[in-house]
PDB file of N, CA and C in Angstrom:
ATOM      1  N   UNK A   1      26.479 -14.261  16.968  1.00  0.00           N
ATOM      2  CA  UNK A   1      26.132 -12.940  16.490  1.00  0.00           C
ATOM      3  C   UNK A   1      24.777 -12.974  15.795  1.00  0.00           C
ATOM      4  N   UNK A   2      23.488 -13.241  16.669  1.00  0.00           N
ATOM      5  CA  UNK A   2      22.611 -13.346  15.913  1.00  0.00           C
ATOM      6  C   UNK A   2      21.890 -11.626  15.801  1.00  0.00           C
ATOM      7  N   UNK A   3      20.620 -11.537  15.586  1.00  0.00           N
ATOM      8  CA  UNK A   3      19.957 -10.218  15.248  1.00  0.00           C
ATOM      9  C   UNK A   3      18.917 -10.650  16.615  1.00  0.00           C
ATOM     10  N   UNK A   4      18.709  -9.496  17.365  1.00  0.00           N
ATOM     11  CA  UNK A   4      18.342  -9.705  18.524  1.00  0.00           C
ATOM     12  C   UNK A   4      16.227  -9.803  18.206  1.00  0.00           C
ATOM     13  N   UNK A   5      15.801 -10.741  18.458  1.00  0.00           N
ATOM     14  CA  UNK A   5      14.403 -10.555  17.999  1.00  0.00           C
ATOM     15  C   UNK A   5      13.469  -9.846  18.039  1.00  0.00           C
ATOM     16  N   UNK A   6      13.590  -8.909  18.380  1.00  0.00           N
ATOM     17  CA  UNK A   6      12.975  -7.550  18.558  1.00  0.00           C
ATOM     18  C   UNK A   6      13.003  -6.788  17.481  1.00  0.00           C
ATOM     19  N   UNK A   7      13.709  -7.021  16.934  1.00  0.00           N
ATOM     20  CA  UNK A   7      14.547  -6.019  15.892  1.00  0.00           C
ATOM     21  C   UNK A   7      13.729  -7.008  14.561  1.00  0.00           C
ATOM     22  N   UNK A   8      14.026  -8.157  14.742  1.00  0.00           N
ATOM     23  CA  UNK A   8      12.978  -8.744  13.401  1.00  0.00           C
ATOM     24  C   UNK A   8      11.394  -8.667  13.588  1.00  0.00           C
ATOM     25  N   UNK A   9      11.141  -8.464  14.749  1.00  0.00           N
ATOM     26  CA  UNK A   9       9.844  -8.743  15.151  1.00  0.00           C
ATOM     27  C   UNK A   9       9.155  -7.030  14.346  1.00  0.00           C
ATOM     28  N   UNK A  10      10.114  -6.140  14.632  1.00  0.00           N
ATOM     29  CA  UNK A  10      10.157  -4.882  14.068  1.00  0.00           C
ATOM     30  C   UNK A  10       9.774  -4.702  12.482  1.00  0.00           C
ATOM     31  N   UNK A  11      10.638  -5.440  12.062  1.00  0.00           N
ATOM     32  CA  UNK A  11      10.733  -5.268  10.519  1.00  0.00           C
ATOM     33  C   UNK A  11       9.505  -6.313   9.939  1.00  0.00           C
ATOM     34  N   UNK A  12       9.414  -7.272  10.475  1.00  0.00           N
ATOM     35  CA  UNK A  12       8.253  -8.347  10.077  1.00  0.00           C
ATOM     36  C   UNK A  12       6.600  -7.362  10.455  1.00  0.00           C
ATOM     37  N   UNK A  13       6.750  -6.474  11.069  1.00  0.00           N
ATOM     38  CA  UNK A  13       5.568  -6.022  11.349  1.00  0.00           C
ATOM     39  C   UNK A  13       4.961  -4.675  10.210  1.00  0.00           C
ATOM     40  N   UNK A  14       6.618  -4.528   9.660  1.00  0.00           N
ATOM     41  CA  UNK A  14       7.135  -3.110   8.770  1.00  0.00           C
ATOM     42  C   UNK A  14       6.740  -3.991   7.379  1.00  0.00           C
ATOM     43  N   UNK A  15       6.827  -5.620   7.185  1.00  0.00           N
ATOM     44  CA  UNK A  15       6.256  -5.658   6.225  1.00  0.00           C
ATOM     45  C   UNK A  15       5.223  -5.863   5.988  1.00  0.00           C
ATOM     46  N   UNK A  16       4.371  -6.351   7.017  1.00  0.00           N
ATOM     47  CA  UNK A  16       3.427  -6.962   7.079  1.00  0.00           C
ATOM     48  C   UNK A  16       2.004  -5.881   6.678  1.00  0.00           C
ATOM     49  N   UNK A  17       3.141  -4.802   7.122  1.00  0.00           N
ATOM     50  CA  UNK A  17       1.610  -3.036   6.914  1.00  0.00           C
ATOM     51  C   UNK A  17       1.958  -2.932   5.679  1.00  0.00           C
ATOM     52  N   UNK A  18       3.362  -2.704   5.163  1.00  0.00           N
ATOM     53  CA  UNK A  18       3.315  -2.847   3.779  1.00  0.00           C
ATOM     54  C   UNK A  18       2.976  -3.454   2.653  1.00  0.00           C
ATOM     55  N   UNK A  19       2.545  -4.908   2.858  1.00  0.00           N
ATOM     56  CA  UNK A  19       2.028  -5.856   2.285  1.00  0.00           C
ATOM     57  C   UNK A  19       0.724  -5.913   2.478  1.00  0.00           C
ATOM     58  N   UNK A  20      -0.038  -5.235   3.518  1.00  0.00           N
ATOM     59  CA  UNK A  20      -1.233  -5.055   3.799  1.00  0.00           C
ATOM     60  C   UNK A  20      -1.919  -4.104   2.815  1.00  0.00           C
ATOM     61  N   UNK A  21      -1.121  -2.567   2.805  1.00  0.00           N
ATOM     62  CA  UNK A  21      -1.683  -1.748   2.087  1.00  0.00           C
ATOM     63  C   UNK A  21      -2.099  -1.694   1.375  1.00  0.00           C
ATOM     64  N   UNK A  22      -1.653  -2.072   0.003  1.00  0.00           N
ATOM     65  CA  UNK A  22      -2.567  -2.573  -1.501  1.00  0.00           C
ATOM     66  C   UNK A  22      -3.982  -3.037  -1.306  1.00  0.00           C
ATOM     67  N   UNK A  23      -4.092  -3.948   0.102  1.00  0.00           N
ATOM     68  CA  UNK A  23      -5.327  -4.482   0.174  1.00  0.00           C
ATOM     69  C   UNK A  23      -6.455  -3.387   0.523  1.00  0.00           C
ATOM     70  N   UNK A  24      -5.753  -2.585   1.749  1.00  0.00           N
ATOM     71  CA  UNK A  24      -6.556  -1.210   2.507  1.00  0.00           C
ATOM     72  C   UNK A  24      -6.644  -0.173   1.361  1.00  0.00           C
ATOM     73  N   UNK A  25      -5.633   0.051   0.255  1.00  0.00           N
ATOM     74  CA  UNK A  25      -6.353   1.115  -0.823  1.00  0.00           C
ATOM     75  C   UNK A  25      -7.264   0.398  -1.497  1.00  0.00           C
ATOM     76  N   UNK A  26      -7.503  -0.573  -1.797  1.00  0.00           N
ATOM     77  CA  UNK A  26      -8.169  -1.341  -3.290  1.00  0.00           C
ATOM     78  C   UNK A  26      -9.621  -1.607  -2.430  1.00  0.00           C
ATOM     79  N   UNK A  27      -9.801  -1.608  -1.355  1.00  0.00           N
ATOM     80  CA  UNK A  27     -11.130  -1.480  -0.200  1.00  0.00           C
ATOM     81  C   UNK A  27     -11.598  -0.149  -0.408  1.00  0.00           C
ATOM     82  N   UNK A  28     -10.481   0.634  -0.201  1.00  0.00           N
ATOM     83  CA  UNK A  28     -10.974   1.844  -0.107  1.00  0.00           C
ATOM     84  C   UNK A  28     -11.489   2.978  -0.917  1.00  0.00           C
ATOM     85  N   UNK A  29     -10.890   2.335  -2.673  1.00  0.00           N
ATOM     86  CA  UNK A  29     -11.030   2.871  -3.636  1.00  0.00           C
ATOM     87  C   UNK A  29     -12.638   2.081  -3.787  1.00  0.00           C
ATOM     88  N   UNK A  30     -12.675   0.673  -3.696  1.00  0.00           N
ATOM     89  CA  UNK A  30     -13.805   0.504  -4.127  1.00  0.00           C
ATOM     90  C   UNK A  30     -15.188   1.069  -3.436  1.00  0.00           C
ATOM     91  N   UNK A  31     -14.850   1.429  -2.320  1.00  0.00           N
ATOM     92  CA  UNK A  31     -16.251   1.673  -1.253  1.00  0.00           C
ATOM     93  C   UNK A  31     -16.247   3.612  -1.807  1.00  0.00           C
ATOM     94  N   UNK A  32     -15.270   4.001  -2.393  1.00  0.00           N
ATOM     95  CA  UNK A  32     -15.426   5.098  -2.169  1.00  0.00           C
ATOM     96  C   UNK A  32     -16.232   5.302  -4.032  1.00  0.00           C
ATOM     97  N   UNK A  33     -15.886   4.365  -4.752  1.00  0.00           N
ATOM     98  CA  UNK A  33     -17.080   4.684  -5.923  1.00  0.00           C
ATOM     99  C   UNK A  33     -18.037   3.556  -6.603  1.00  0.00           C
ATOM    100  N   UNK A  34     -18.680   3.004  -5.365  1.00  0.00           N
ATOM    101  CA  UNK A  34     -19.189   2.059  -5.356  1.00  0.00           C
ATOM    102  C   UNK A  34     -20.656   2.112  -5.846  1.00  0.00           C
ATOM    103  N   UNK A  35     -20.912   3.696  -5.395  1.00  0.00           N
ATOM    104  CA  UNK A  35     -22.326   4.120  -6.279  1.00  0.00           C
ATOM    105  C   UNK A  35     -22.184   4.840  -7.624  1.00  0.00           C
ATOM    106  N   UNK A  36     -20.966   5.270  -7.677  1.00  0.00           N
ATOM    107  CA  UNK A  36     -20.493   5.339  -9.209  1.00  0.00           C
ATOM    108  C   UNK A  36     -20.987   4.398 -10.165  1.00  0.00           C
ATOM    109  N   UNK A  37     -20.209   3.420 -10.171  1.00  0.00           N
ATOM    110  CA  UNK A  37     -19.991   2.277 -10.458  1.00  0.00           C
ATOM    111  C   UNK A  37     -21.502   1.349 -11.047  1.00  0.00           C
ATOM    112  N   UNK A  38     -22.641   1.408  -9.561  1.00  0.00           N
ATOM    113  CA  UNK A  38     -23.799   0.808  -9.665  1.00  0.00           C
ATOM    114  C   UNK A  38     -24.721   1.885 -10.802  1.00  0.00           C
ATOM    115  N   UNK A  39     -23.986   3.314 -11.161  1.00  0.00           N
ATOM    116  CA  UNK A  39     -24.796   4.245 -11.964  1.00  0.00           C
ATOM    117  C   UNK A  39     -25.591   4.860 -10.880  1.00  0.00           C
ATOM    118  N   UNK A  40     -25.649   4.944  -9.732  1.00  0.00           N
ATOM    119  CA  UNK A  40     -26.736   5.461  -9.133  1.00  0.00           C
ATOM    120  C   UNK A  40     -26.157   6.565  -8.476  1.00  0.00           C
ATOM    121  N   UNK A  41     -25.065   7.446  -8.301  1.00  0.00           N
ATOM    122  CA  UNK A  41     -24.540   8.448  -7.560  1.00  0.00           C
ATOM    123  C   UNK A  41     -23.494   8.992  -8.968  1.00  0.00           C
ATOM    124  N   UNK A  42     -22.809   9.899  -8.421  1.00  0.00           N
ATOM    125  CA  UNK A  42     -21.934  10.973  -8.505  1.00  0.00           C
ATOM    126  C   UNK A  42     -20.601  10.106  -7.663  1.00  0.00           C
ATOM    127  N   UNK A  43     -19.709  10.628  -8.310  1.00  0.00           N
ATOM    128  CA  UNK A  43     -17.968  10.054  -7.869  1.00  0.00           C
ATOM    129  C   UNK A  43     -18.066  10.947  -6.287  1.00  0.00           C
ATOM    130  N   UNK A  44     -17.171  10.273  -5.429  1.00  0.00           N
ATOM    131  CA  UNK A  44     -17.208  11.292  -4.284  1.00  0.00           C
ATOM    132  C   UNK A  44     -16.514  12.699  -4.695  1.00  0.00           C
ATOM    133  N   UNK A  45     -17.232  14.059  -3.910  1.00  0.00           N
ATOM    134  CA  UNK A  45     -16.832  15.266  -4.057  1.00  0.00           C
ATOM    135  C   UNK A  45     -15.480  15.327  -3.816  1.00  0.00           C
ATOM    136  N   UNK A  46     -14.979  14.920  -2.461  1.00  0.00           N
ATOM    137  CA  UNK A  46     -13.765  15.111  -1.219  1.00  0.00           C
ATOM    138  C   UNK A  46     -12.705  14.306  -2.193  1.00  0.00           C
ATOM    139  N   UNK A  47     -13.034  13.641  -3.418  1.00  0.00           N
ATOM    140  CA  UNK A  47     -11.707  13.344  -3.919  1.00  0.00           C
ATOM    141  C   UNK A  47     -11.756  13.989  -5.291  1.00  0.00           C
ATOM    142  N   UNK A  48     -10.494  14.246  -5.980  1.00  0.00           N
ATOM    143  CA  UNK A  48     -10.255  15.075  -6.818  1.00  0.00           C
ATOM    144  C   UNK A  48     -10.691  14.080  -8.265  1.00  0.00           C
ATOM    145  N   UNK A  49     -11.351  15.051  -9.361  1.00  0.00           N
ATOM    146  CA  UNK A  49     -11.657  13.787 -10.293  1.00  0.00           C
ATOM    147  C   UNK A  49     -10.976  14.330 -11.485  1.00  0.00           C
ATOM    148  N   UNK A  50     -10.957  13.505 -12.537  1.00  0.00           N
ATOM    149  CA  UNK A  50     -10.124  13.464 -13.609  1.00  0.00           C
ATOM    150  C   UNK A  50     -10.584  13.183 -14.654  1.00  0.00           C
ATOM    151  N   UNK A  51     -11.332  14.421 -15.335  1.00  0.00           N
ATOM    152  CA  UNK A  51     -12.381  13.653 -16.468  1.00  0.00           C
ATOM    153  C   UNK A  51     -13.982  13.238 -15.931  1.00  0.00           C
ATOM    154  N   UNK A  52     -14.313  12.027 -16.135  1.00  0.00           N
ATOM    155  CA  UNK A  52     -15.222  11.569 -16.430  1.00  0.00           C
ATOM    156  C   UNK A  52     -14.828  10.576 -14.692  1.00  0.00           C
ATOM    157  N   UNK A  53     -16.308  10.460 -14.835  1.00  0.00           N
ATOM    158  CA  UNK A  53     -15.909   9.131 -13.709  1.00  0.00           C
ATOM    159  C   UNK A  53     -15.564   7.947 -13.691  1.00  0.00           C
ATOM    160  N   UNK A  54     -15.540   7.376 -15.121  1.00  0.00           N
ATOM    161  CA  UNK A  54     -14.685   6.318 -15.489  1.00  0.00           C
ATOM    162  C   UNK A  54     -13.568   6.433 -15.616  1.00  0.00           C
ATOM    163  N   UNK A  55     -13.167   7.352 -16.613  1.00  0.00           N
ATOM    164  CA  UNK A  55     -11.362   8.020 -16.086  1.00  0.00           C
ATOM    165  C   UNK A  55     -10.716   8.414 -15.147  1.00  0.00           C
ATOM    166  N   UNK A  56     -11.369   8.881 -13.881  1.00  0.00           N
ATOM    167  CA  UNK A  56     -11.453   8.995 -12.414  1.00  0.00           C
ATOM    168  C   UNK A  56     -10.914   7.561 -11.692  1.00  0.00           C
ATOM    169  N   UNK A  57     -11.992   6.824 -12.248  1.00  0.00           N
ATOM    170  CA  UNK A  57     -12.078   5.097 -11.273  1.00  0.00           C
ATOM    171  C   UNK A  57     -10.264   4.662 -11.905  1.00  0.00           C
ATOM    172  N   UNK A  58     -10.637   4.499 -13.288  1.00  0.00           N
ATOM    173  CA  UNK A  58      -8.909   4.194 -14.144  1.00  0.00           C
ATOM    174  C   UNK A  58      -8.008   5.160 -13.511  1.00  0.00           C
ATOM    175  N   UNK A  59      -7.618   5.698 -13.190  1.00  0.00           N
ATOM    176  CA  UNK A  59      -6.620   7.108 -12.691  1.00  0.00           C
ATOM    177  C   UNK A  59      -5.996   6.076 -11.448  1.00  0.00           C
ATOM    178  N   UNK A  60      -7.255   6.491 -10.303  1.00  0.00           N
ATOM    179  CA  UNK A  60      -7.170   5.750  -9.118  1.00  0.00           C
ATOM    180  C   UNK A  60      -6.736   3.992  -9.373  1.00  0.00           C
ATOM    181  N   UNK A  61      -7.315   3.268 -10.073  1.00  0.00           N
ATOM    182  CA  UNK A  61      -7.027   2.433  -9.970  1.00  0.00           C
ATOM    183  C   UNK A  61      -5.362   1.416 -10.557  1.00  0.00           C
ATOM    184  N   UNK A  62      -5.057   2.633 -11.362  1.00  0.00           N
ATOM    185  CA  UNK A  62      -3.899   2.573 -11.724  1.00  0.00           C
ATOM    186  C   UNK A  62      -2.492   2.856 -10.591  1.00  0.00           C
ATOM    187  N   UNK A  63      -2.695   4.200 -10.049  1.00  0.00           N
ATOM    188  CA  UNK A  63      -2.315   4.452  -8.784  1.00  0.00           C
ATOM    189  C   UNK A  63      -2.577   3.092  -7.625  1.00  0.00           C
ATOM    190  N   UNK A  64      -3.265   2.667  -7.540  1.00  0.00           N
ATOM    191  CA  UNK A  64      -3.569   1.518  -6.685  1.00  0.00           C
ATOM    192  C   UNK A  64      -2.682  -0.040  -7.727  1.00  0.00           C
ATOM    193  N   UNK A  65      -2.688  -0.044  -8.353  1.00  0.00           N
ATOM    194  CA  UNK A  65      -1.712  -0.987  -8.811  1.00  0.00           C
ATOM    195  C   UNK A  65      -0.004  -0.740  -8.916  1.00  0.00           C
ATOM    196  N   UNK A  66      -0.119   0.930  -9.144  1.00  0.00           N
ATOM    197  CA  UNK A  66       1.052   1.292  -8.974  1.00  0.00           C
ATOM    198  C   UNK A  66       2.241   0.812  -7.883  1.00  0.00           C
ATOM    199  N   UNK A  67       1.324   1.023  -6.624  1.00  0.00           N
ATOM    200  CA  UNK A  67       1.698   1.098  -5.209  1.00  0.00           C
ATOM    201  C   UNK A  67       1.678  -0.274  -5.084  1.00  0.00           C
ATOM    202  N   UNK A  68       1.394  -1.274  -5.281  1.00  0.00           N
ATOM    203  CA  UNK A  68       1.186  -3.085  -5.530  1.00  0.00           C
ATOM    204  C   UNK A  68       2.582  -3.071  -6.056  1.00  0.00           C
ATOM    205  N   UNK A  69       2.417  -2.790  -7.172  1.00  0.00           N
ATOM    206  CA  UNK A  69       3.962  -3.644  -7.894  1.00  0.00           C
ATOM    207  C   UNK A  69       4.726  -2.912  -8.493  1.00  0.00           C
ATOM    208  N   UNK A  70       5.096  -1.459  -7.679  1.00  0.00           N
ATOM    209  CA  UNK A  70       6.016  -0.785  -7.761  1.00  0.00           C
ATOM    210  C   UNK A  70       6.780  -0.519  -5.865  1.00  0.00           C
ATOM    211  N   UNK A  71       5.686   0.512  -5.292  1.00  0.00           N
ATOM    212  CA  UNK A  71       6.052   0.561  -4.210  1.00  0.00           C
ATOM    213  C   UNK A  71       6.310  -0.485  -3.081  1.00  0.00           C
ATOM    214  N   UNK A  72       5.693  -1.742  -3.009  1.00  0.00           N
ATOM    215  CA  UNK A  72       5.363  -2.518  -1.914  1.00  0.00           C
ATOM    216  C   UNK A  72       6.736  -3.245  -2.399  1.00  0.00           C
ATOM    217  N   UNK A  73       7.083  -3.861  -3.784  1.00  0.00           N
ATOM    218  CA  UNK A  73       8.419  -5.010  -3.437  1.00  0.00           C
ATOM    219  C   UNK A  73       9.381  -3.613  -3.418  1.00  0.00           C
ATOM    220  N   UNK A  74       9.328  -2.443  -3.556  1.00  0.00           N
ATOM    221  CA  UNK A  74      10.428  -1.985  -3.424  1.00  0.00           C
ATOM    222  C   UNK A  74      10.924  -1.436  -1.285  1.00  0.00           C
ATOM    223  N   UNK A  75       9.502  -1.338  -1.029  1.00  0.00           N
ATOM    224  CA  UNK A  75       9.722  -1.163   0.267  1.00  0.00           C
ATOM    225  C   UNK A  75       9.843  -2.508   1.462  1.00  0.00           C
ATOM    226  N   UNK A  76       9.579  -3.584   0.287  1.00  0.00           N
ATOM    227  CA  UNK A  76      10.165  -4.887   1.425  1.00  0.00           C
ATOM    228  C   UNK A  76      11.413  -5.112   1.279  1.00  0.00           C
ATOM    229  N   UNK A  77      11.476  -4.674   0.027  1.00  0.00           N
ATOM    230  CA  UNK A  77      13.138  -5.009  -0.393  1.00  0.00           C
ATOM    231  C   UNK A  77      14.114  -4.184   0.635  1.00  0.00           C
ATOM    232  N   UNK A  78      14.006  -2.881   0.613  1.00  0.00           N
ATOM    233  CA  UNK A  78      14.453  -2.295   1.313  1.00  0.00           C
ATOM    234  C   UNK A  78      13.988  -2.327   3.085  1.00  0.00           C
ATOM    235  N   UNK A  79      12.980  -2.931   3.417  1.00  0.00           N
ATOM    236  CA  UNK A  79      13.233  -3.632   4.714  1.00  0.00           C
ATOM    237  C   UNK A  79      14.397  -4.767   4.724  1.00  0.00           C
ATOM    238  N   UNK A  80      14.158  -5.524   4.212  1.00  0.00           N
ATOM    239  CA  UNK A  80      14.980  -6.509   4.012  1.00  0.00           C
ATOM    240  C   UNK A  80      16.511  -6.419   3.993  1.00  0.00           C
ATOM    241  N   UNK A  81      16.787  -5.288   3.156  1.00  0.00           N
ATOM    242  CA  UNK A  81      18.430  -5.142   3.374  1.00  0.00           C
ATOM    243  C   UNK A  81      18.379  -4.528   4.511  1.00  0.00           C
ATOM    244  N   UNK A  82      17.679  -3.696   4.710  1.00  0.00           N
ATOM    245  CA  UNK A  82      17.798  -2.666   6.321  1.00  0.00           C
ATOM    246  C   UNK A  82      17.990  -3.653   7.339  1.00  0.00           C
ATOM    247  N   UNK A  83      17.259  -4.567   7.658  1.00  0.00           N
ATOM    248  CA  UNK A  83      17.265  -5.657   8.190  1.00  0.00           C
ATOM    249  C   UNK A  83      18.655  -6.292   8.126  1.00  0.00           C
ATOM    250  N   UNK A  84      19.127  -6.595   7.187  1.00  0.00           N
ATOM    251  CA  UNK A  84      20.320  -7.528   6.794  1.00  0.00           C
ATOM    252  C   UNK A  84      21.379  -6.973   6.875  1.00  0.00           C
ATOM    253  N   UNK A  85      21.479  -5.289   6.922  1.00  0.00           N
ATOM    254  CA  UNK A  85      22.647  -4.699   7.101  1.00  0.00           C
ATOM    255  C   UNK A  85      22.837  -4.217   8.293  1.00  0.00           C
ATOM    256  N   UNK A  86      22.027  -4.185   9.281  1.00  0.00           N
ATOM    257  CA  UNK A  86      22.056  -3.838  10.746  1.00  0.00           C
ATOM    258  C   UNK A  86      23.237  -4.310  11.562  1.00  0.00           C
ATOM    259  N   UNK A  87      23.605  -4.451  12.233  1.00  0.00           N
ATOM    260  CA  UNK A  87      24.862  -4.523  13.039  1.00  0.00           C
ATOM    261  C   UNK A  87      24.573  -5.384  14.510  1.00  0.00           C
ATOM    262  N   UNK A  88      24.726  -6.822  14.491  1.00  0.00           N
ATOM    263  CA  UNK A  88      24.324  -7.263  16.367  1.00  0.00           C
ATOM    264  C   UNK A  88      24.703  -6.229  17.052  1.00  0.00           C
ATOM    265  N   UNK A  89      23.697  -6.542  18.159  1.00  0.00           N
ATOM    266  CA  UNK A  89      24.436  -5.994  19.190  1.00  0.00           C
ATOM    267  C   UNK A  89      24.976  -6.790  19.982  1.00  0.00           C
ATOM    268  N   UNK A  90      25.978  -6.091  20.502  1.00  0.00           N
ATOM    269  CA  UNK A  90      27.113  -6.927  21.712  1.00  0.00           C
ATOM    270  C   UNK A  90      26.031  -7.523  22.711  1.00  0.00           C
ATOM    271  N   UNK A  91      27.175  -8.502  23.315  1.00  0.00           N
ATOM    272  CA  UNK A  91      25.822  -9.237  24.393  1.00  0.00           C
ATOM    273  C   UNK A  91      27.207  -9.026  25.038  1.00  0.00           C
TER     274      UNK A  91
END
């Protein structure tokens, strides 16, 4: 009665984006106030700001840690049982 490999190949790929993500926001936060940052621009328009643009960068970057070590072990975790509670299938 094993788990047919498809089905892990599934979930290993489900964590692998999830474990990825933190990396793709924390890229994305940085490129997006990167001339902030150097003093030489304005925060981008297209995102919503909060204060000051240092309280802006902290906001976001909190949110981006949030999703690290709140959302990500909670959504492997829950791959993981999803995974573990699945049912073989008959052969």
């Amino acid at each position: 009665m094993e788990h047919d490999t498809r089905s892990l190949a599934g979930h290993l790929a489900g964590v692998a984006v999830v474990v990825a993500l933190p990396m793709a926001l924390e890229a994305a936060l940085d490129a997006a106030v990167s001339g902030a940052r150097a003093g030489g621009g304005a925060f981008p328009t297209w995102l919503p700001a909060f204060g000051t643009v240092g309280q802006t960068v902290l906001t976001y970057s909190l949110a981006v840690s949030a999703v690290t070590y709140v959302f990500v072990p909670a959504a492997v975790f829950a791959l993981g049982y999803r995974y573990g509670r699945r049912r073989p299938r008959a052969t």
